[in-house]
C-alpha atoms as a PDB file:
ATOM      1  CA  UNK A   1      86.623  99.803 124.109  1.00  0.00           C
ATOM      2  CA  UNK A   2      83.126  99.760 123.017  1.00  0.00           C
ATOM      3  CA  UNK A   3      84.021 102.709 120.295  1.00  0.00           C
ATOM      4  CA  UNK A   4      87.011 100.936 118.731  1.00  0.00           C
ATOM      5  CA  UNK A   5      84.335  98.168 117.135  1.00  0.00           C
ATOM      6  CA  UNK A   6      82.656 100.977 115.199  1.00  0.00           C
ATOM      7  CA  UNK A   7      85.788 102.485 114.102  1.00  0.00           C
ATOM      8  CA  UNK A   8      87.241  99.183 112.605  1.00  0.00           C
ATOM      9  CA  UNK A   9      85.688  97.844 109.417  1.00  0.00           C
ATOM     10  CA  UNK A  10      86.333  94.962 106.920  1.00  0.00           C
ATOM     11  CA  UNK A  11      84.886  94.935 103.342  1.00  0.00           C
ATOM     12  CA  UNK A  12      85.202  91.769 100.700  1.00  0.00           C
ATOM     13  CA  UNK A  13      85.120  92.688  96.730  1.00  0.00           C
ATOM     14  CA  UNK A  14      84.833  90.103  94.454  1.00  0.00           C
ATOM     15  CA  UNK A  15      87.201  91.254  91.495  1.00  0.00           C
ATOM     16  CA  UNK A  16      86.542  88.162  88.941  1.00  0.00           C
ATOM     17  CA  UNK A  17      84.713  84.911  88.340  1.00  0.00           C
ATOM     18  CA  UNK A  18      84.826  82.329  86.131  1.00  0.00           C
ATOM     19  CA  UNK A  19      82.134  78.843  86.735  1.00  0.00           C
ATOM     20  CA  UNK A  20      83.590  75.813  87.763  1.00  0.00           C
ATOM     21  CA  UNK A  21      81.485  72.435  87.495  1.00  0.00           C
ATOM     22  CA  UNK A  22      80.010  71.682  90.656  1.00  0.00           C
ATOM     23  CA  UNK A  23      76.722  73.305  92.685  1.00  0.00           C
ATOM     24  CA  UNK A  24      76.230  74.733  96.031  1.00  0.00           C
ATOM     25  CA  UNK A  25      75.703  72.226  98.734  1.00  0.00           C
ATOM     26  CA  UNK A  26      72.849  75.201 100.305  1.00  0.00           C
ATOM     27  CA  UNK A  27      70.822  76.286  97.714  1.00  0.00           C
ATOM     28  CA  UNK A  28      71.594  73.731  94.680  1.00  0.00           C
ATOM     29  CA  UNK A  29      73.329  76.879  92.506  1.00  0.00           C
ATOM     30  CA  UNK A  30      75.875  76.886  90.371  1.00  0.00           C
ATOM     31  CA  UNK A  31      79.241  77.617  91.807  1.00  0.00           C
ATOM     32  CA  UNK A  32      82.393  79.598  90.538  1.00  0.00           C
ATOM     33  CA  UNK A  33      85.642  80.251  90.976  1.00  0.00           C
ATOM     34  CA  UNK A  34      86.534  84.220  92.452  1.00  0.00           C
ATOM     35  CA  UNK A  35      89.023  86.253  92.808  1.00  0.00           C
ATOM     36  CA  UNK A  36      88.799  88.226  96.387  1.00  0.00           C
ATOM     37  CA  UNK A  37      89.790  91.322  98.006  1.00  0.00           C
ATOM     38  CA  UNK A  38      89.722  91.796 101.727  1.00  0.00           C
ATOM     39  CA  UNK A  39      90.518  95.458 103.025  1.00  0.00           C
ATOM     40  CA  UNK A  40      90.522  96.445 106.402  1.00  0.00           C
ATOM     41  CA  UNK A  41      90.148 100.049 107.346  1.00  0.00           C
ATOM     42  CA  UNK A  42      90.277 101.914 110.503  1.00  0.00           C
ATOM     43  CA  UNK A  43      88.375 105.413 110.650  1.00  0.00           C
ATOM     44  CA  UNK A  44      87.769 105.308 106.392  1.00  0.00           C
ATOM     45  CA  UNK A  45      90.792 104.846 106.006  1.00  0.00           C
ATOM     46  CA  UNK A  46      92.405 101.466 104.417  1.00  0.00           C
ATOM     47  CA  UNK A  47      95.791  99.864 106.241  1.00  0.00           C
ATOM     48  CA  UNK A  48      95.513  96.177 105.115  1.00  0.00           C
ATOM     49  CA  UNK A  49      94.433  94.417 101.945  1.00  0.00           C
ATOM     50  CA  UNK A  50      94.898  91.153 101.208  1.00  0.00           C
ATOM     51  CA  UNK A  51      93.846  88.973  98.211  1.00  0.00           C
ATOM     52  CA  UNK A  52      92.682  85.433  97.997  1.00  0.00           C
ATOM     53  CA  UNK A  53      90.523  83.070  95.794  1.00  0.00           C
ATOM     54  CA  UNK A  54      87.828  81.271  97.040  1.00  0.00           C
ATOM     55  CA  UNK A  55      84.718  79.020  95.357  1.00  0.00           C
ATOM     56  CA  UNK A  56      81.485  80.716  95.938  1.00  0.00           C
ATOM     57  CA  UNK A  57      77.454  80.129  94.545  1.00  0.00           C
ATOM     58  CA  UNK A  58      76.500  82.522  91.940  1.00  0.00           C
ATOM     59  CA  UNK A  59      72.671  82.174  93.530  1.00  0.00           C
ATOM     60  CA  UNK A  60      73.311  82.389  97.076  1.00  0.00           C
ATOM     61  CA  UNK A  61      76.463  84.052  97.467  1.00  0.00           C
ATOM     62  CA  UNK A  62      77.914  81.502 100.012  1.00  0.00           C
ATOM     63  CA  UNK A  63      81.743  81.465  99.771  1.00  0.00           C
ATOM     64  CA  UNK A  64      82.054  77.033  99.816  1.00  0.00           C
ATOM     65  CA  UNK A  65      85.683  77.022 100.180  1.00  0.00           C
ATOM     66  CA  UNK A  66      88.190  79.538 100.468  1.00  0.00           C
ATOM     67  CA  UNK A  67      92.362  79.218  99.602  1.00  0.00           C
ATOM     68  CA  UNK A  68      93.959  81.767 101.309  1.00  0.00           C
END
């Protein structure tokens, strides 16, 4: 059981931004609107994606909210 946690991974690209009025309740940054991209791969190789907008701080990186 303990090998299948290496073998699954999940990685989140960022595909486009654009700001949006309002700052980061963390850091005090600026925030902006993104477009996401969640795939999930087992052994390298990708078998879900799934794509999603969410508002995130162009300082800190936090993701503030997400709409899935």
């Amino acid at each position: 059981m303990v090998c299948f946690c290496f073998l699954v991974d999940q990685k989140r690209k960022m595909k486009r931004t654009k700001p949006v009025a309002g700052m980061c309740s963390r850091c005090g940054g600026g925030a902006s609107v993104a477009d996401m991209k969640t795939d999930t791969r087992f052994c390298y190789i990708p078998f879900y994606s799934k794509s999603w907008k969410a508002i995130v701080c162009t300082f800190c990186g936090t993701t503030l909210k997400s709409y899935h």
